[in-house]
N, C-alpha and C. Protein backbone atom coordinates (compact mmCIF):
# COMPACT_ATOMS: atom_id res chain seq x y z
N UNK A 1 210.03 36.41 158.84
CA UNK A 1 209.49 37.35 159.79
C UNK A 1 208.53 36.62 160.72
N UNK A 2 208.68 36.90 162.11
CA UNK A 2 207.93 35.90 162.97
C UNK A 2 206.49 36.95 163.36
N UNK A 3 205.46 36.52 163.40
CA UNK A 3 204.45 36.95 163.67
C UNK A 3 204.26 36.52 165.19
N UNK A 4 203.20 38.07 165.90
CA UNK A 4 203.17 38.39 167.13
C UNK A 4 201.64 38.22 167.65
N UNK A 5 201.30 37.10 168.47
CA UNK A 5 200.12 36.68 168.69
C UNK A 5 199.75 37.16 169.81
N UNK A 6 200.52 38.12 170.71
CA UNK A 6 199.97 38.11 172.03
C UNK A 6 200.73 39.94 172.14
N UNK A 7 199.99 40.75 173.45
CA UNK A 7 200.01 41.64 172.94
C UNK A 7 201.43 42.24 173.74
N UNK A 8 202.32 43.21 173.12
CA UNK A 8 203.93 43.31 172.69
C UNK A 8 203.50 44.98 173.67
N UNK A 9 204.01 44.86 175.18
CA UNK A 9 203.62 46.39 175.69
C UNK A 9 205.22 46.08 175.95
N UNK A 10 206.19 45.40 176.14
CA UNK A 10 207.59 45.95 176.12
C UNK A 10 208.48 45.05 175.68
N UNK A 11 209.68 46.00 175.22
CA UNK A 11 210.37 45.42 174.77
C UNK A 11 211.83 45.43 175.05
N UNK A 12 213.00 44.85 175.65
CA UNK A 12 213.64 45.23 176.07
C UNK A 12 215.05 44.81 175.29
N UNK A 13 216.24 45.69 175.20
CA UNK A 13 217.07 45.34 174.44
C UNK A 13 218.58 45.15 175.90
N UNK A 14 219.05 44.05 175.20
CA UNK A 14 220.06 43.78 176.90
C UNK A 14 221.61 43.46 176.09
N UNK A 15 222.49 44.36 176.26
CA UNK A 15 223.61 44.33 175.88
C UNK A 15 224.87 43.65 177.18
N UNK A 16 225.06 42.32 177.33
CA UNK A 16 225.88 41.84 178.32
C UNK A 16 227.47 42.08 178.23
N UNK A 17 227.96 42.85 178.81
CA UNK A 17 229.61 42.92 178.68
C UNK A 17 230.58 42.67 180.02
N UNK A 18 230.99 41.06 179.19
CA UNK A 18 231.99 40.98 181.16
C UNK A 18 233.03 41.34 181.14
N UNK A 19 233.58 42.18 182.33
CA UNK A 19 234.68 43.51 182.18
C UNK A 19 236.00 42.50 182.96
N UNK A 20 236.57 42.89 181.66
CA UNK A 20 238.13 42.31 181.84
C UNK A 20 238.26 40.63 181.25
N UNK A 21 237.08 40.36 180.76
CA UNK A 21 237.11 39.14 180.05
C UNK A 21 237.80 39.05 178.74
N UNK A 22 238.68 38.03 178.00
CA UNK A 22 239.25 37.87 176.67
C UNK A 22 238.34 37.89 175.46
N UNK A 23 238.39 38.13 174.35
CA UNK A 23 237.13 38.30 173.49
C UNK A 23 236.74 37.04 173.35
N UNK A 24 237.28 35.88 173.40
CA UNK A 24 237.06 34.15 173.44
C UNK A 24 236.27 34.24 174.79
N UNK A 25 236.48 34.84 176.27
CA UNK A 25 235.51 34.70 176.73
C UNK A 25 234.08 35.41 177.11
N UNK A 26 234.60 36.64 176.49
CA UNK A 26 232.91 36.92 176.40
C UNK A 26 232.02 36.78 175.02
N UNK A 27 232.57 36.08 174.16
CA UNK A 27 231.38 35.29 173.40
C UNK A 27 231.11 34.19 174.12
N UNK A 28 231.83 33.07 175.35
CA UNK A 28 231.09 32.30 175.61
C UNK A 28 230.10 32.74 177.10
N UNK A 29 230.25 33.97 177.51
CA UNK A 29 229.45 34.48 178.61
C UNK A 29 227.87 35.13 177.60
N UNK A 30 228.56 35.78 176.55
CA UNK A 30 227.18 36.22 175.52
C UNK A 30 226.48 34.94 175.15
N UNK A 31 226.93 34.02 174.37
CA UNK A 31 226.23 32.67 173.81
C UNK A 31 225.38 32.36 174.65
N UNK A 32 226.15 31.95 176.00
CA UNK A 32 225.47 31.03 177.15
C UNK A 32 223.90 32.21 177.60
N UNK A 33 224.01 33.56 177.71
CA UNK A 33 223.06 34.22 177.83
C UNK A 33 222.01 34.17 176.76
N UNK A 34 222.25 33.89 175.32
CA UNK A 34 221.42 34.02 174.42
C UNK A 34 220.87 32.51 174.36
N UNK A 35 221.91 31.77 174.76
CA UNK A 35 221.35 30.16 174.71
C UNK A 35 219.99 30.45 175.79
N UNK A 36 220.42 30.94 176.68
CA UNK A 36 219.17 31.51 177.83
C UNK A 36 218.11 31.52 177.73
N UNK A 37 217.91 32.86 176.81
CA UNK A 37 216.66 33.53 176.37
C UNK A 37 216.03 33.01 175.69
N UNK A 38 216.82 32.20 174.29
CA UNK A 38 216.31 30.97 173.44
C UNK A 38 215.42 30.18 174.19
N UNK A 39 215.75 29.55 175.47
CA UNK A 39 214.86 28.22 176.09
C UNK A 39 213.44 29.00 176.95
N UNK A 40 213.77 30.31 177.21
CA UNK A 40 212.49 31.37 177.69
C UNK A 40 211.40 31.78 176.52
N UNK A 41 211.51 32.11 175.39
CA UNK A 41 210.75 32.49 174.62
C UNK A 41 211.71 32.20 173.27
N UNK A 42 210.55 32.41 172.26
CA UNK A 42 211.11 32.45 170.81
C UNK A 42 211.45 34.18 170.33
N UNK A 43 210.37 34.84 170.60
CA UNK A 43 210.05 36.27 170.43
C UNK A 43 211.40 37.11 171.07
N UNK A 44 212.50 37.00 170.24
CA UNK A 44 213.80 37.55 170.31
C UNK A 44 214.68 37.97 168.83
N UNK A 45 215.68 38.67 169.07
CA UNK A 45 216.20 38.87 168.13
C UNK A 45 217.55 39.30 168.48
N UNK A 46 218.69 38.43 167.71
CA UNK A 46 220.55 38.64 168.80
C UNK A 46 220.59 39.55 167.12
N UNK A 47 221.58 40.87 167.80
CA UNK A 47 222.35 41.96 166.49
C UNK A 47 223.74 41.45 167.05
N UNK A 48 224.42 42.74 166.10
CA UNK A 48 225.92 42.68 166.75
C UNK A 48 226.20 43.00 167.98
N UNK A 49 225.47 44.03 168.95
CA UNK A 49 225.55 44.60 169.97
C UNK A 49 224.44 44.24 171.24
N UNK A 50 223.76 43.81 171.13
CA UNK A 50 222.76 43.83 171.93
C UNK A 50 221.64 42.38 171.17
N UNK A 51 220.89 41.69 172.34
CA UNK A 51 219.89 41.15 171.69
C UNK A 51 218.11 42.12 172.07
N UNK A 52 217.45 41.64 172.05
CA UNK A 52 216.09 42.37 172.38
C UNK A 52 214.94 41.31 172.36
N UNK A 53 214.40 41.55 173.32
CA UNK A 53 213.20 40.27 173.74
C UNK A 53 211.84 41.09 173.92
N UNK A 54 210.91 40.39 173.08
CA UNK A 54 209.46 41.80 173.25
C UNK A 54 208.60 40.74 173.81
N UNK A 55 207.51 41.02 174.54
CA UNK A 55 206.26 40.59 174.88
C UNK A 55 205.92 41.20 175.98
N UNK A 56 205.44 40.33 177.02
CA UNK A 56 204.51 41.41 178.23
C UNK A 56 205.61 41.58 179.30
N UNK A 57 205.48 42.64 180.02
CA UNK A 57 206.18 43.31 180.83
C UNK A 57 206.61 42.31 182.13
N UNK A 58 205.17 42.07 182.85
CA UNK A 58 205.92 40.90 184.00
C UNK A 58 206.49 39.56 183.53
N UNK A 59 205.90 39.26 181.87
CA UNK A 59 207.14 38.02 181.40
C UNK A 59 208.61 38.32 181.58
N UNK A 60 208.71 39.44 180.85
CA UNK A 60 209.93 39.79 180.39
C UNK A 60 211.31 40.21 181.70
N UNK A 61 210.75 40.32 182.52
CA UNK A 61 211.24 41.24 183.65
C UNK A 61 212.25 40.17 184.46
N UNK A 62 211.68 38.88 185.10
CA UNK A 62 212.23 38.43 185.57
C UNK A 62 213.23 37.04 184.85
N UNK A 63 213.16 37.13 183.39
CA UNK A 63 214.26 36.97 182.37
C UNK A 63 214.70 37.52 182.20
N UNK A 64 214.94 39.21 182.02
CA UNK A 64 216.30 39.96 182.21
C UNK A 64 217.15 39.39 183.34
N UNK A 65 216.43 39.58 184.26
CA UNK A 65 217.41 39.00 185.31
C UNK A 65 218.02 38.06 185.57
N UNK A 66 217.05 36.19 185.38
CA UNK A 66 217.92 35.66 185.33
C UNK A 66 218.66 36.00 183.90
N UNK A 67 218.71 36.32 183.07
CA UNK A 67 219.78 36.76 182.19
C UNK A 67 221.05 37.10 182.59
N UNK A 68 220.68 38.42 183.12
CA UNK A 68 222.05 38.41 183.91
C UNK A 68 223.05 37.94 185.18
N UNK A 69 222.02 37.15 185.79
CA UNK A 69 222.66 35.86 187.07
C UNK A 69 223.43 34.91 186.11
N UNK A 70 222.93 34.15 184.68
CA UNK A 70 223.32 33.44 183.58
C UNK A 70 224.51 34.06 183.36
N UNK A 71 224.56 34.95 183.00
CA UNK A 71 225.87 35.52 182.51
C UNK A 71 227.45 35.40 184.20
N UNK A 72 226.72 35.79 184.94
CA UNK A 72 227.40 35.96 186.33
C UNK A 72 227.72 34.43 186.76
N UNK A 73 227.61 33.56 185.94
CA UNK A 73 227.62 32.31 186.62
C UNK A 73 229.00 31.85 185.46
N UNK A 74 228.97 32.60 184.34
CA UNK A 74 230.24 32.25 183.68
C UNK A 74 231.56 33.41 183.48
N UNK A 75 231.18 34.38 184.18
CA UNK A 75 232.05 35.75 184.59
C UNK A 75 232.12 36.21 185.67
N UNK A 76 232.71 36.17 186.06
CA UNK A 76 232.65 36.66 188.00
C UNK A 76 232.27 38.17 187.51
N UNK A 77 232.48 39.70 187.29
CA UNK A 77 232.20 40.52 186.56
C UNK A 77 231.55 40.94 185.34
N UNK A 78 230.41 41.66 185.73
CA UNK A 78 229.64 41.83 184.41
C UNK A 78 229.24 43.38 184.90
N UNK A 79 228.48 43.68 182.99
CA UNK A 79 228.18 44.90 183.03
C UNK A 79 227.19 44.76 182.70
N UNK A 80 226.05 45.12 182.77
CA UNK A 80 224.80 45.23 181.49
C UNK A 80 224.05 46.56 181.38
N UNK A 81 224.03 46.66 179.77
CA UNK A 81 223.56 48.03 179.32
C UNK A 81 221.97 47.38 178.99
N UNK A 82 220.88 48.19 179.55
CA UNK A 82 219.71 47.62 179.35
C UNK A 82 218.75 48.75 178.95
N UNK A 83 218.00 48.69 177.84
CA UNK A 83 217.13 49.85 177.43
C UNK A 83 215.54 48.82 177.29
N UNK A 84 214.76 49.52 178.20
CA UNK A 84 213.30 49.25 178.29
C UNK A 84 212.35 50.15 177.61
N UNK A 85 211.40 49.65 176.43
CA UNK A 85 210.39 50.33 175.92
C UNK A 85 208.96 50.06 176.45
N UNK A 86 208.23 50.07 177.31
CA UNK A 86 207.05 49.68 177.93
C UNK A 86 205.73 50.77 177.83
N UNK A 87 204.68 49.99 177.88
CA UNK A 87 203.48 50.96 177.79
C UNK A 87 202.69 50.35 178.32
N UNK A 88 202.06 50.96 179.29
CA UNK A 88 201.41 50.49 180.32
C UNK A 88 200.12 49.86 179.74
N UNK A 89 199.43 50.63 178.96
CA UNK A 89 198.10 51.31 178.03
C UNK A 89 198.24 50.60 176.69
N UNK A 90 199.11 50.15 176.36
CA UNK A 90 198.55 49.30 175.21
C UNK A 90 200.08 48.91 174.42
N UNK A 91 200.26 48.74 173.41
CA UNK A 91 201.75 48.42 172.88
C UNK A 91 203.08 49.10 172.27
N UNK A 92 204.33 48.57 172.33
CA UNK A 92 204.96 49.12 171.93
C UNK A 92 205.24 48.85 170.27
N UNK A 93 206.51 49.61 169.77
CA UNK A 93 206.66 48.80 168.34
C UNK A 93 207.33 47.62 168.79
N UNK A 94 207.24 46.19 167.66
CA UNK A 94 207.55 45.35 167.71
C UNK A 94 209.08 45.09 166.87
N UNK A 95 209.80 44.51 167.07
CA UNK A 95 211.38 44.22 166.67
C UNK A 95 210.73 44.04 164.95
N UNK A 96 210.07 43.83 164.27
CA UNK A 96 209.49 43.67 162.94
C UNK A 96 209.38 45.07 162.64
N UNK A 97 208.43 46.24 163.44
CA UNK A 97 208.14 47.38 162.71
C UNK A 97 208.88 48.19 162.98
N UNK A 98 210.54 48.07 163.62
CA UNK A 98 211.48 49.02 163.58
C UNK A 98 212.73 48.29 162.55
N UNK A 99 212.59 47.18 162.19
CA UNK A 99 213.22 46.42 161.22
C UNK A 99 213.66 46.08 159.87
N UNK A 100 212.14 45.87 159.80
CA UNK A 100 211.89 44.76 158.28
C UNK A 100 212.06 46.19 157.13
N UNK A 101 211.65 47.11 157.16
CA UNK A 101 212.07 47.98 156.05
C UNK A 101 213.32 48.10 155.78
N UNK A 102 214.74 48.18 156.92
CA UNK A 102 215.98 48.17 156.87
C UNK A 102 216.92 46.82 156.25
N UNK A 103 216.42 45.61 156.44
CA UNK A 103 216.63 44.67 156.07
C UNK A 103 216.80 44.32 154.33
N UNK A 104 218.35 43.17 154.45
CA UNK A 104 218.36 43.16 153.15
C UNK A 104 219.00 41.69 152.93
């Protein structure tokens, strides 16, 4: 479990899907996006469907994006499903306290 030193007001979960791609190529349009986020921060977490990146709001913001230029550079077509948790006023939950109880 990775511990959170700095303070977590959003968190965003980014599901990349390139439309009309072979399933061989959109794991390498997904990889290359998660390889992405990897070299941006540690404070991530890839599921089956979606990954999710938490920390501060103007960090996070303009790594979604290039996120998805990343992805557009190995798919001419993309989709992205993107859900934002933000709080202006102080924090959100962290990928640990909607987690670690479910975990096995």
């Amino acid at each position: 479990m990775r511990e959170v030193f700095f303070m977590v007001n959003c968190s965003i979960a980014l599901q990349i899907l390139p439309l009309g791609a072979t399933q061989e190529a959109t794991l390498e349009v997904v990889d290359s996006v998660i390889a992405f986020i990897a070299s941006k921060t540690d404070n991530y977490e890839v599921a089956a469907f979606e990954t999710t990146i938490q920390g501060d709001y103007d960090t996070l913001m303009p790594i979604l994006k290039e996120a998805i230029e990343v992805a557009s550079q190995t798919h001419h077509k993309i989709f992205t499903n993107v859900k934002i948790s933000y709080d202006t006023k102080g924090s959100v939950l962290t990928i640990e306290d909607k987690t670690t109880k479910h975990r096995h």
